[in-house]
C-alpha atoms as a PDB file:
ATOM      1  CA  UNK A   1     -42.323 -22.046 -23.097  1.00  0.00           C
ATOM      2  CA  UNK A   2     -43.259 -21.813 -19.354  1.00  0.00           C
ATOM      3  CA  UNK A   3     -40.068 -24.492 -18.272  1.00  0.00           C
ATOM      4  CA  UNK A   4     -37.962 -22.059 -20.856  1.00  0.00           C
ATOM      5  CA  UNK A   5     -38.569 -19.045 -18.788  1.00  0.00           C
ATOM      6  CA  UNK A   6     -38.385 -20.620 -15.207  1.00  0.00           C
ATOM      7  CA  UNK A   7     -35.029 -21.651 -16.842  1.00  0.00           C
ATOM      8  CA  UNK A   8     -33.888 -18.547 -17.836  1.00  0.00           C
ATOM      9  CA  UNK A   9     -34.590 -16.867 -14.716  1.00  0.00           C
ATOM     10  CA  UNK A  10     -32.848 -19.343 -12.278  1.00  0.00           C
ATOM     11  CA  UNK A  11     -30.282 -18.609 -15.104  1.00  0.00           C
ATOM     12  CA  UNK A  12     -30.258 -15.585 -14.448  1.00  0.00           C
ATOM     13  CA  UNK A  13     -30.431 -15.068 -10.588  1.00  0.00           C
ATOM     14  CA  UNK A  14     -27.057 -17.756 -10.828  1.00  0.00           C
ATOM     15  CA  UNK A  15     -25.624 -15.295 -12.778  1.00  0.00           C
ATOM     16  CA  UNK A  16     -26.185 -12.440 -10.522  1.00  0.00           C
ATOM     17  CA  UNK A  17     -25.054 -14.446  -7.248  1.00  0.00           C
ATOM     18  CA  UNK A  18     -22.257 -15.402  -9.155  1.00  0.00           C
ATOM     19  CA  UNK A  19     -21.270 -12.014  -9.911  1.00  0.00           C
ATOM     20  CA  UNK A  20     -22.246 -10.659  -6.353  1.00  0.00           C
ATOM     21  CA  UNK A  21     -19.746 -13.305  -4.864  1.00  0.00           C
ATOM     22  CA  UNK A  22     -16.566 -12.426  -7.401  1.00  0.00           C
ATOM     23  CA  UNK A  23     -17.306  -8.718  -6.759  1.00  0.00           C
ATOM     24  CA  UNK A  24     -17.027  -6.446  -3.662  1.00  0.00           C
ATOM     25  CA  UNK A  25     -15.096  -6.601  -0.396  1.00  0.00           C
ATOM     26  CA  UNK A  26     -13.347  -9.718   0.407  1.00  0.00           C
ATOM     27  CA  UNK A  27     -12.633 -11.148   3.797  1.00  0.00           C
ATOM     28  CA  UNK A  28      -9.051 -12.119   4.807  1.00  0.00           C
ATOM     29  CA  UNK A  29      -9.359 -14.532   8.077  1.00  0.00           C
ATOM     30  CA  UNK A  30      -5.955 -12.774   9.769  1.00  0.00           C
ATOM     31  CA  UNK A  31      -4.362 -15.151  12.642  1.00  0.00           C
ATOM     32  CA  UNK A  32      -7.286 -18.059  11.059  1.00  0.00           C
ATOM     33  CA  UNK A  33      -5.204 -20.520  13.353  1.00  0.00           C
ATOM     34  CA  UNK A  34      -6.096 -18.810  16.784  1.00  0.00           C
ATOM     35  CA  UNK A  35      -9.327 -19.722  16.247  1.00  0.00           C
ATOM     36  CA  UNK A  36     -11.452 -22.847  18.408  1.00  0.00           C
ATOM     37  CA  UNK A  37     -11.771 -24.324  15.195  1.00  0.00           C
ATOM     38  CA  UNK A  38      -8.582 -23.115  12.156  1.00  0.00           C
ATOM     39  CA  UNK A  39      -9.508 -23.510   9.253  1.00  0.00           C
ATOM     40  CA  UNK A  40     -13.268 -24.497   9.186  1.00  0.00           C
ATOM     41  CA  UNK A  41     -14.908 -21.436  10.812  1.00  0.00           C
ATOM     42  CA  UNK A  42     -13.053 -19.558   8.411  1.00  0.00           C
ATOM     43  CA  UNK A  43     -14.875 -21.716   5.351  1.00  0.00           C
ATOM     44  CA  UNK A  44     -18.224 -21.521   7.681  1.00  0.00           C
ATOM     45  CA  UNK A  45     -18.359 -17.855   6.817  1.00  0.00           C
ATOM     46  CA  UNK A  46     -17.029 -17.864   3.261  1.00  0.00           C
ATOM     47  CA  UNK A  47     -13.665 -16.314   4.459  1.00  0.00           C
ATOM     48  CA  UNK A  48     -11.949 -15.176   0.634  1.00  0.00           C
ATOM     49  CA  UNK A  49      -8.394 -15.561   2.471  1.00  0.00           C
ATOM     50  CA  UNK A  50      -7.331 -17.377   5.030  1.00  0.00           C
ATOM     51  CA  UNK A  51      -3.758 -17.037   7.211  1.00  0.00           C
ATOM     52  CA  UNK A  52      -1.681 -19.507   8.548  1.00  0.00           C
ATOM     53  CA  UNK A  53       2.224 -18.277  10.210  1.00  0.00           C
ATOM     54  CA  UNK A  54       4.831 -21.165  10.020  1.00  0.00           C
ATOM     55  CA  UNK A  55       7.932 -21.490  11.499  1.00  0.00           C
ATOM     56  CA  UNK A  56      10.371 -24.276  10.591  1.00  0.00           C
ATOM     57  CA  UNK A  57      10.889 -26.271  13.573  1.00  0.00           C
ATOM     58  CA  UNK A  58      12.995 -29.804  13.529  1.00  0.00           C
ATOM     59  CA  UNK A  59      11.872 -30.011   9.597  1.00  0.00           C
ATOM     60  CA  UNK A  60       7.901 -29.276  10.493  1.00  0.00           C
ATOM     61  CA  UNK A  61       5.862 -26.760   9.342  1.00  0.00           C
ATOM     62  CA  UNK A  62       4.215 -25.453  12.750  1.00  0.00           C
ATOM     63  CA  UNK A  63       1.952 -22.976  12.890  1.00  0.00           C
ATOM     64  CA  UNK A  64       1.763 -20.425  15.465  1.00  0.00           C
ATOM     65  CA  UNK A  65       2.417 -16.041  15.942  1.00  0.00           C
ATOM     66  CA  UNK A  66       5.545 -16.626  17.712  1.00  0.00           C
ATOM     67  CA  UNK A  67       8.364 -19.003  17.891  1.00  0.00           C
ATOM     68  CA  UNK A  68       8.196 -19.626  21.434  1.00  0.00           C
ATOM     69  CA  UNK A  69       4.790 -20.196  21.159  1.00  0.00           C
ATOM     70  CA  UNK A  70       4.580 -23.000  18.491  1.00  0.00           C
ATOM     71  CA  UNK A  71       3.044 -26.928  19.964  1.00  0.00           C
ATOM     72  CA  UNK A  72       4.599 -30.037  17.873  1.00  0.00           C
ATOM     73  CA  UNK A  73       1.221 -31.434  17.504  1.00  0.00           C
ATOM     74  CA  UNK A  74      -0.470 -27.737  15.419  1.00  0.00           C
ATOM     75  CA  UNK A  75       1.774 -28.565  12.161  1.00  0.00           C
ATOM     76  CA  UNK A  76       0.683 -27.188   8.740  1.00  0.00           C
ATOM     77  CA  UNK A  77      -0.628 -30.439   7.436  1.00  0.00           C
ATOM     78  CA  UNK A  78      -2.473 -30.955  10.909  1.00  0.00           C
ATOM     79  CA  UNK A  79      -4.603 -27.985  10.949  1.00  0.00           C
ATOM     80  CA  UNK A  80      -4.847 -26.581   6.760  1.00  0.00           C
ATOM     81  CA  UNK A  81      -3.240 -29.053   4.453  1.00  0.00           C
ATOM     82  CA  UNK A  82      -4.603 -32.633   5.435  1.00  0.00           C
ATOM     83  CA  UNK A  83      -8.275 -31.191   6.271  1.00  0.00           C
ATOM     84  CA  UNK A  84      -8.459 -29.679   3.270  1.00  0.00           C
ATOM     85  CA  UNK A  85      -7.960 -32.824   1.249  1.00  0.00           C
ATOM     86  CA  UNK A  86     -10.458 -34.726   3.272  1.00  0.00           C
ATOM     87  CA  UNK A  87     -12.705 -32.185   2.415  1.00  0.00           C
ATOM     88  CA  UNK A  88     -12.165 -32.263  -1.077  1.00  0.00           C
ATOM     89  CA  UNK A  89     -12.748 -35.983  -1.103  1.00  0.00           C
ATOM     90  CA  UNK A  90     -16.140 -35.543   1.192  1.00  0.00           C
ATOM     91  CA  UNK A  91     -17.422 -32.874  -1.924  1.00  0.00           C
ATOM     92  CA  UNK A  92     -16.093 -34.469  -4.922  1.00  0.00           C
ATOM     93  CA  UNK A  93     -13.295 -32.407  -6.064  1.00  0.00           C
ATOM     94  CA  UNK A  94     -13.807 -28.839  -4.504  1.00  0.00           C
ATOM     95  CA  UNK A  95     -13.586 -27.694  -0.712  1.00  0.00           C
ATOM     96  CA  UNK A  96     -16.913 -26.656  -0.296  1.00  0.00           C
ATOM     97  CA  UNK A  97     -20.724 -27.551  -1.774  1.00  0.00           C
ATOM     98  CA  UNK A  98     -20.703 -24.248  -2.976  1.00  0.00           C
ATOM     99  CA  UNK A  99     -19.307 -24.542  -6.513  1.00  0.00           C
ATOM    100  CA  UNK A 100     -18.251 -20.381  -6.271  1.00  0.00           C
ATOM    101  CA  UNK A 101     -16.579 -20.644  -3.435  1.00  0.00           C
ATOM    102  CA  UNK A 102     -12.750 -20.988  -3.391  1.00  0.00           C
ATOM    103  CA  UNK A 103     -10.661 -19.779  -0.797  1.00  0.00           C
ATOM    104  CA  UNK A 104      -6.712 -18.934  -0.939  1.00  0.00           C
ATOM    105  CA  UNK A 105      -4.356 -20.527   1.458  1.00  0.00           C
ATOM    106  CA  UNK A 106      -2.282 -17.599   2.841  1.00  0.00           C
ATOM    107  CA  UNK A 107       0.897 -18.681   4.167  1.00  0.00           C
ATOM    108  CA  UNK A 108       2.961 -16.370   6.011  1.00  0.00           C
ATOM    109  CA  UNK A 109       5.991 -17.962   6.370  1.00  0.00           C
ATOM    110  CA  UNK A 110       8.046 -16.723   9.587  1.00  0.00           C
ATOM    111  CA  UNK A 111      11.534 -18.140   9.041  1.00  0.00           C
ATOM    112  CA  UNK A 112      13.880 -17.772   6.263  1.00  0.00           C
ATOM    113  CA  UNK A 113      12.123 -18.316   3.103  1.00  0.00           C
ATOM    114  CA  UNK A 114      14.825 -20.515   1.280  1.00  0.00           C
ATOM    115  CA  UNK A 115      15.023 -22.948   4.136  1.00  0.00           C
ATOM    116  CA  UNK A 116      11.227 -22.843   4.241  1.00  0.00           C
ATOM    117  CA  UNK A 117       9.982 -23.219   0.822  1.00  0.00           C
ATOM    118  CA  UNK A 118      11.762 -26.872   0.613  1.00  0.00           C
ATOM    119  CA  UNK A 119       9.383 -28.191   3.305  1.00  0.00           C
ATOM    120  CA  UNK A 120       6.666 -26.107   1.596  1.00  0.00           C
ATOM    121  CA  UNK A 121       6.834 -27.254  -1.753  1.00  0.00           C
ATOM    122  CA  UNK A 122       6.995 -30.774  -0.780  1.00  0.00           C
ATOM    123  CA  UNK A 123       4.116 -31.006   1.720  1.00  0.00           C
ATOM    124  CA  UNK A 124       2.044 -28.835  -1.311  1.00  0.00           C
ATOM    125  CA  UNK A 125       3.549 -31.973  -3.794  1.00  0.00           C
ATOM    126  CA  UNK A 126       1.658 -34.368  -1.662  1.00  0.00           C
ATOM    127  CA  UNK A 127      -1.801 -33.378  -3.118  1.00  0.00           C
ATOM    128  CA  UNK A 128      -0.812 -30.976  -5.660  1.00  0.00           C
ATOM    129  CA  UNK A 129      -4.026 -31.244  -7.725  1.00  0.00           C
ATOM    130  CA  UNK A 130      -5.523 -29.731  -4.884  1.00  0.00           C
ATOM    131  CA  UNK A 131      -3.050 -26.721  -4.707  1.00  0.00           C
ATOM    132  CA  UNK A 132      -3.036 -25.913  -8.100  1.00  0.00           C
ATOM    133  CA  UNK A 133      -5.961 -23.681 -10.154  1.00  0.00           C
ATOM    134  CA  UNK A 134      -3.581 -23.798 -13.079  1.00  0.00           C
ATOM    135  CA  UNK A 135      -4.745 -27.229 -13.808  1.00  0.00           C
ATOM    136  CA  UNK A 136      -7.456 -27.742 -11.567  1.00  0.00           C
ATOM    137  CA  UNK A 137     -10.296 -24.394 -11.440  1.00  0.00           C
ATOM    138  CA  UNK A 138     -11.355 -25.520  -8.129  1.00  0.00           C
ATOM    139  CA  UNK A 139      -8.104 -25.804  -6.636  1.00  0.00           C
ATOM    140  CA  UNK A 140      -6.582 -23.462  -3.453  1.00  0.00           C
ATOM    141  CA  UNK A 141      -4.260 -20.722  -4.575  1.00  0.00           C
ATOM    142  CA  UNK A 142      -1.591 -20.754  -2.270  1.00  0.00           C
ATOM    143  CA  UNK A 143      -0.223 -17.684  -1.548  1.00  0.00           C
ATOM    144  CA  UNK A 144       2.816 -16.750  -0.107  1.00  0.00           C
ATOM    145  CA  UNK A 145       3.386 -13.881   2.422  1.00  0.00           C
ATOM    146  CA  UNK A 146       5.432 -12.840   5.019  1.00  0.00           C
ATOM    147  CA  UNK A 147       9.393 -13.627   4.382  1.00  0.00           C
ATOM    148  CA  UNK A 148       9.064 -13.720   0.632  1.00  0.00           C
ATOM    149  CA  UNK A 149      11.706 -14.483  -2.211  1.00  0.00           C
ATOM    150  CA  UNK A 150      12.759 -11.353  -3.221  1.00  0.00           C
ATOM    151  CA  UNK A 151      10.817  -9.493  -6.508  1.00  0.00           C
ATOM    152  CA  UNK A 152      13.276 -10.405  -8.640  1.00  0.00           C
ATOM    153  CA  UNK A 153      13.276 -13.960  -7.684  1.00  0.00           C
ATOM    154  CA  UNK A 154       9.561 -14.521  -7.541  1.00  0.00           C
ATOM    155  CA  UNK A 155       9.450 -15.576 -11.168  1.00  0.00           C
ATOM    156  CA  UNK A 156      12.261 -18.876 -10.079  1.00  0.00           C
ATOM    157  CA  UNK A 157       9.040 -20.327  -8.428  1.00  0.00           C
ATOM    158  CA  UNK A 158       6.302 -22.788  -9.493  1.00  0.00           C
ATOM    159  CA  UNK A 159       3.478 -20.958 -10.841  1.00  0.00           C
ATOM    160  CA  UNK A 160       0.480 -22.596  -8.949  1.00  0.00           C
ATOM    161  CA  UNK A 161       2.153 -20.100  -6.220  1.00  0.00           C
ATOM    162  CA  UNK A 162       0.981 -16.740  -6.184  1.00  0.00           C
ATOM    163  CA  UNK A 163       3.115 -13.850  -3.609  1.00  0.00           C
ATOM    164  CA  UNK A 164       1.376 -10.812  -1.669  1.00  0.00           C
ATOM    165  CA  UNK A 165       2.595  -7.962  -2.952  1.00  0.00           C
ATOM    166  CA  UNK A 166       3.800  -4.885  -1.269  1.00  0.00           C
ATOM    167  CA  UNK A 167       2.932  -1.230  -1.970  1.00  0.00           C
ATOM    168  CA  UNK A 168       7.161  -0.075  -2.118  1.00  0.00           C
ATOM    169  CA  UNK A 169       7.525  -2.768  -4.420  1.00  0.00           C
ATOM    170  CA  UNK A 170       7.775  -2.166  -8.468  1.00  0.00           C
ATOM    171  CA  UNK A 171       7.119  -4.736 -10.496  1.00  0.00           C
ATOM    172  CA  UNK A 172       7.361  -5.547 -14.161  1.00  0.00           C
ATOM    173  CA  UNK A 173       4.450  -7.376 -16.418  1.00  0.00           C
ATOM    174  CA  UNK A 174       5.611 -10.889 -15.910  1.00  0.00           C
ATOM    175  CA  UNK A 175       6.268 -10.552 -11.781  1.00  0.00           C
ATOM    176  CA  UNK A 176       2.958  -8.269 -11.476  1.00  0.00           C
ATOM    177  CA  UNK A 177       1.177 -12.043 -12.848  1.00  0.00           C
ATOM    178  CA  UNK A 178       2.649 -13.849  -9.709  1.00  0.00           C
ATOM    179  CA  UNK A 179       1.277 -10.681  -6.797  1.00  0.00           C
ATOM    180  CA  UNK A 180      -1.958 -12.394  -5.897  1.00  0.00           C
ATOM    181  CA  UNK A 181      -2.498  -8.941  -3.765  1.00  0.00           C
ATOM    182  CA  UNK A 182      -1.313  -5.645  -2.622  1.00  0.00           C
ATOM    183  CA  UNK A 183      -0.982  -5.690   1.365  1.00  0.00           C
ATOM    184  CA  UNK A 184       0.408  -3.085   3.823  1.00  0.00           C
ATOM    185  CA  UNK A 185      -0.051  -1.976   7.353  1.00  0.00           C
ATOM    186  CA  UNK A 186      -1.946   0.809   7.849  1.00  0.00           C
ATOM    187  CA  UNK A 187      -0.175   2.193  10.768  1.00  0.00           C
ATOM    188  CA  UNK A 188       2.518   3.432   8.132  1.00  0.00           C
ATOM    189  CA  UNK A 189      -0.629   5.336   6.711  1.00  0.00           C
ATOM    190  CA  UNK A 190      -2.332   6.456   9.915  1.00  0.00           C
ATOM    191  CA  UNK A 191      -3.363   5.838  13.379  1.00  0.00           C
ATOM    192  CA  UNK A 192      -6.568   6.399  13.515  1.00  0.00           C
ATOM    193  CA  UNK A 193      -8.214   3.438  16.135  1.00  0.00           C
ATOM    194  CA  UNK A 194     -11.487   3.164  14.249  1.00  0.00           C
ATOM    195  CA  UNK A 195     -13.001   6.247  16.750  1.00  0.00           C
ATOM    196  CA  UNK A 196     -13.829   9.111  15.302  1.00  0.00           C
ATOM    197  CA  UNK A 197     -13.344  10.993  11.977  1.00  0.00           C
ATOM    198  CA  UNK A 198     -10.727   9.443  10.026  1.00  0.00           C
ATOM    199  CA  UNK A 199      -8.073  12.750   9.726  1.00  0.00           C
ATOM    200  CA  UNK A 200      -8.421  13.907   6.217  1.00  0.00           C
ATOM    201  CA  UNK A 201      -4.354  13.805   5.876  1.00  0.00           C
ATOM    202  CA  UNK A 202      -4.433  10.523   6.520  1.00  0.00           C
ATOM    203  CA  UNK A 203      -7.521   9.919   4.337  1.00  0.00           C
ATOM    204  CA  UNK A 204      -5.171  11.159   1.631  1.00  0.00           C
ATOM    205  CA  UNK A 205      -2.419   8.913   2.039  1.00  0.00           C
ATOM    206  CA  UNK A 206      -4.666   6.072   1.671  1.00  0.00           C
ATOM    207  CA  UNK A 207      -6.407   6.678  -1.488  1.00  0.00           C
ATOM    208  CA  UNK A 208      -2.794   7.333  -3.154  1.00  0.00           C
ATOM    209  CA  UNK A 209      -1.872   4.375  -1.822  1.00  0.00           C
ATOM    210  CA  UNK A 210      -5.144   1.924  -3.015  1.00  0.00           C
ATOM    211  CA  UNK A 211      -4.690   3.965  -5.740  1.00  0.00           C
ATOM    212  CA  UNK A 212      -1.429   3.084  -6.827  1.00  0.00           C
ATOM    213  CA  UNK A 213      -2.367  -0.858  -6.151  1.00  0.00           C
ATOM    214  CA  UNK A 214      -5.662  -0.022  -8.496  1.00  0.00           C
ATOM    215  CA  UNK A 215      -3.524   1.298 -11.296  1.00  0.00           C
ATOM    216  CA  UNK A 216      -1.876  -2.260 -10.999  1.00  0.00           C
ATOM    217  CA  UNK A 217      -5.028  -3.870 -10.917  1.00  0.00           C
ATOM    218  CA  UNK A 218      -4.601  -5.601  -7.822  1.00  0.00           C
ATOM    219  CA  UNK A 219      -7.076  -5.682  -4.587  1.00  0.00           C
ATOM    220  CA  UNK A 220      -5.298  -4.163  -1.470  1.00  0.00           C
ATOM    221  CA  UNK A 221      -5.526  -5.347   1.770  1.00  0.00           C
ATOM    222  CA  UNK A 222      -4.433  -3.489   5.432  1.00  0.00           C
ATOM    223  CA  UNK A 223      -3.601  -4.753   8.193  1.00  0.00           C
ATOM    224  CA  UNK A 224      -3.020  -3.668  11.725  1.00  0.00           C
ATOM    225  CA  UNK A 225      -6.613  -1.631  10.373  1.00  0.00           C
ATOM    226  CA  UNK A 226      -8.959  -1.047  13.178  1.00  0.00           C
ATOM    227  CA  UNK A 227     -11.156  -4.397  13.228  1.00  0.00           C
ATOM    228  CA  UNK A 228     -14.691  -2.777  13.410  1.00  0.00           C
ATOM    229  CA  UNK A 229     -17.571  -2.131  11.802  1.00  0.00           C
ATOM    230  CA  UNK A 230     -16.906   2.107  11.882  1.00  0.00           C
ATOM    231  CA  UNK A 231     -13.482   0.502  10.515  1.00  0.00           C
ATOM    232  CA  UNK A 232     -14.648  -1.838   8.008  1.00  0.00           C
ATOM    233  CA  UNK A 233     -17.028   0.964   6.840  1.00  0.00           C
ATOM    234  CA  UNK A 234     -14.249   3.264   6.448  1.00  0.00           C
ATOM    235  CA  UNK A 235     -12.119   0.904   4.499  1.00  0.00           C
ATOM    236  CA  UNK A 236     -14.660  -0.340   2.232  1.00  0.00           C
ATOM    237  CA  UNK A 237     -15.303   3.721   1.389  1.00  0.00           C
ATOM    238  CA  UNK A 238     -11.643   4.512   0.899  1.00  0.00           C
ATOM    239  CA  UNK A 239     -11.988   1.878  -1.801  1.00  0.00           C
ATOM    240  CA  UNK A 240      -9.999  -1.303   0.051  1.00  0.00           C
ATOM    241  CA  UNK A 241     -10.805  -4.604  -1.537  1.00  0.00           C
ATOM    242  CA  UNK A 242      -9.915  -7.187   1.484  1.00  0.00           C
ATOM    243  CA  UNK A 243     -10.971  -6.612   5.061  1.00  0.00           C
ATOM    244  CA  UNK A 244      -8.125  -7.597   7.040  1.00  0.00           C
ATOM    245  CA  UNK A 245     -10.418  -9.117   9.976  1.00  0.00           C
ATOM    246  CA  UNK A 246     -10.008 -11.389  13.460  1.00  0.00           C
ATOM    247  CA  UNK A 247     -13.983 -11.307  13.463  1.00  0.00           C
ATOM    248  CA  UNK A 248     -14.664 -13.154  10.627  1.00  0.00           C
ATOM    249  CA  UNK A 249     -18.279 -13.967  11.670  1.00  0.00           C
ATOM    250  CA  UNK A 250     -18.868 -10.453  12.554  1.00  0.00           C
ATOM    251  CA  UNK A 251     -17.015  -8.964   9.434  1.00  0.00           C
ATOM    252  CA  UNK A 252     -19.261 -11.124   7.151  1.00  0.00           C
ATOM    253  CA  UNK A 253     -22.304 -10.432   8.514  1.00  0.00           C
ATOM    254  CA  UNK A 254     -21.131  -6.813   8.069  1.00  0.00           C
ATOM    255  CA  UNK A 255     -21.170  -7.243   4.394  1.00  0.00           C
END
């Protein structure tokens, strides 16, 4: 009887972590490839989302902000695509130890999306078990973001890609399946630096707008959001799912 009940209650405190970890504000690791270290100081601190821009350069997949910043050597497969498959082969068929932990790949592609999505789709093809949840729960969603097909396009794409959605965009039951996320900058909302009250006019635009994403049951995300704890505070009150952070150490130990 005793083993039962030690049992039942590591049962349930799993449950609850569980539950604590699929709930509450999620951390999107904005500009991840800046960083000493893409990619793994994002994992470090359990980042839910995490960016890479492309540009197509010569038929590579670099990543970088801006064009005329982008190196040969810091491709897509170099810094997010190749790591993560090593790491899935170090832990057995997942991308971390942690069994509830699995990150989405954010992509926001830069260039044209129809002469991108050819390289895409083929460097994905390389290890698609590992980019697709469809058939494998553990897998990275890939999401797409930036220069995106256009709404009534998104359903001519494989379905182990998901989009990021956009608050002036309508969709219909089928297409609302492939928005992983609502995102949107909140300087069309208000520019309010994170000092301060936030105005209540602005306050009011907001909430209609997380609203509206709500009512489609999708998370919302902001950036160009002031990236600070009076910020993150203010989001996560205003009812914002997804911290849109640079700190992603700080922003995590916030939560």
């Amino acid at each position: 009887m005793k083993n039962i009940l030690v049992w039942v209650s590591l049962l349930l405190v799993s449950v609850t972590t569980q539950a604590q970890r699929s709930g509450g504000l999620k951390i999107h690791a904005h500009n991840d490839y800046e960083k000493p270290t893409p990619l793994y100081t994002a994992l470090e601190h359990r980042a839910d989302y995490i960016e890479a821009d492309v540009w197509l350069v010569d038929g590579k997949l670099l990543v970088a902000h801006e064009r005329t910043k982008v190196d040969p050597t810091r491709t897509l497969d170099s810094l997010y695509l190749n790591p993560i498959a090593r790491l899935f082969a170090q832990h057995k068929g997942r991308i971390s130890p942690d069994r509830n932990y699995a990150p989405a790949l954010v992509i926001d592609i830069k260039d044209k999306f129809e002469d991108v999505w050819p390289v895409l789709q083929t460097a994905l093809g390389r290890n698609i078990d590992l980019f697709n949840p469809l058939a494998n729960p553990l897998g990275v969603q890939v999401i797409i973001s930036g220069n995106r097909p256009r709404v009534e396009k998104m359903l001519d794409y494989p379905m182990f890609v998901q989009f990021d959605g956009r608050s002036t965009e309508i969709y219909d039951d089928e297409t609302n399946k492939r928005v992983a996320l609502i995102s949107d900058s909140f300087w069309n909302y208000s520019r309010w630096n994170g000092t301060g009250d936030l105005p209540d006019a602005d306050r009011e635009k907001l909430k209609r707008i997380i609203r509206r994403a709500h009512d489609q049951k999708k998370m919302i995300r902001f950036w160009a959001a002031p990236d600070s704890p009076d910020g993150w505070k203010q989001l996560r009150k205003l009812g914002v799912d997804v911290l849109n952070t640079d700190k992603v150490a700080e922003c995590r130990a916030f939560l």
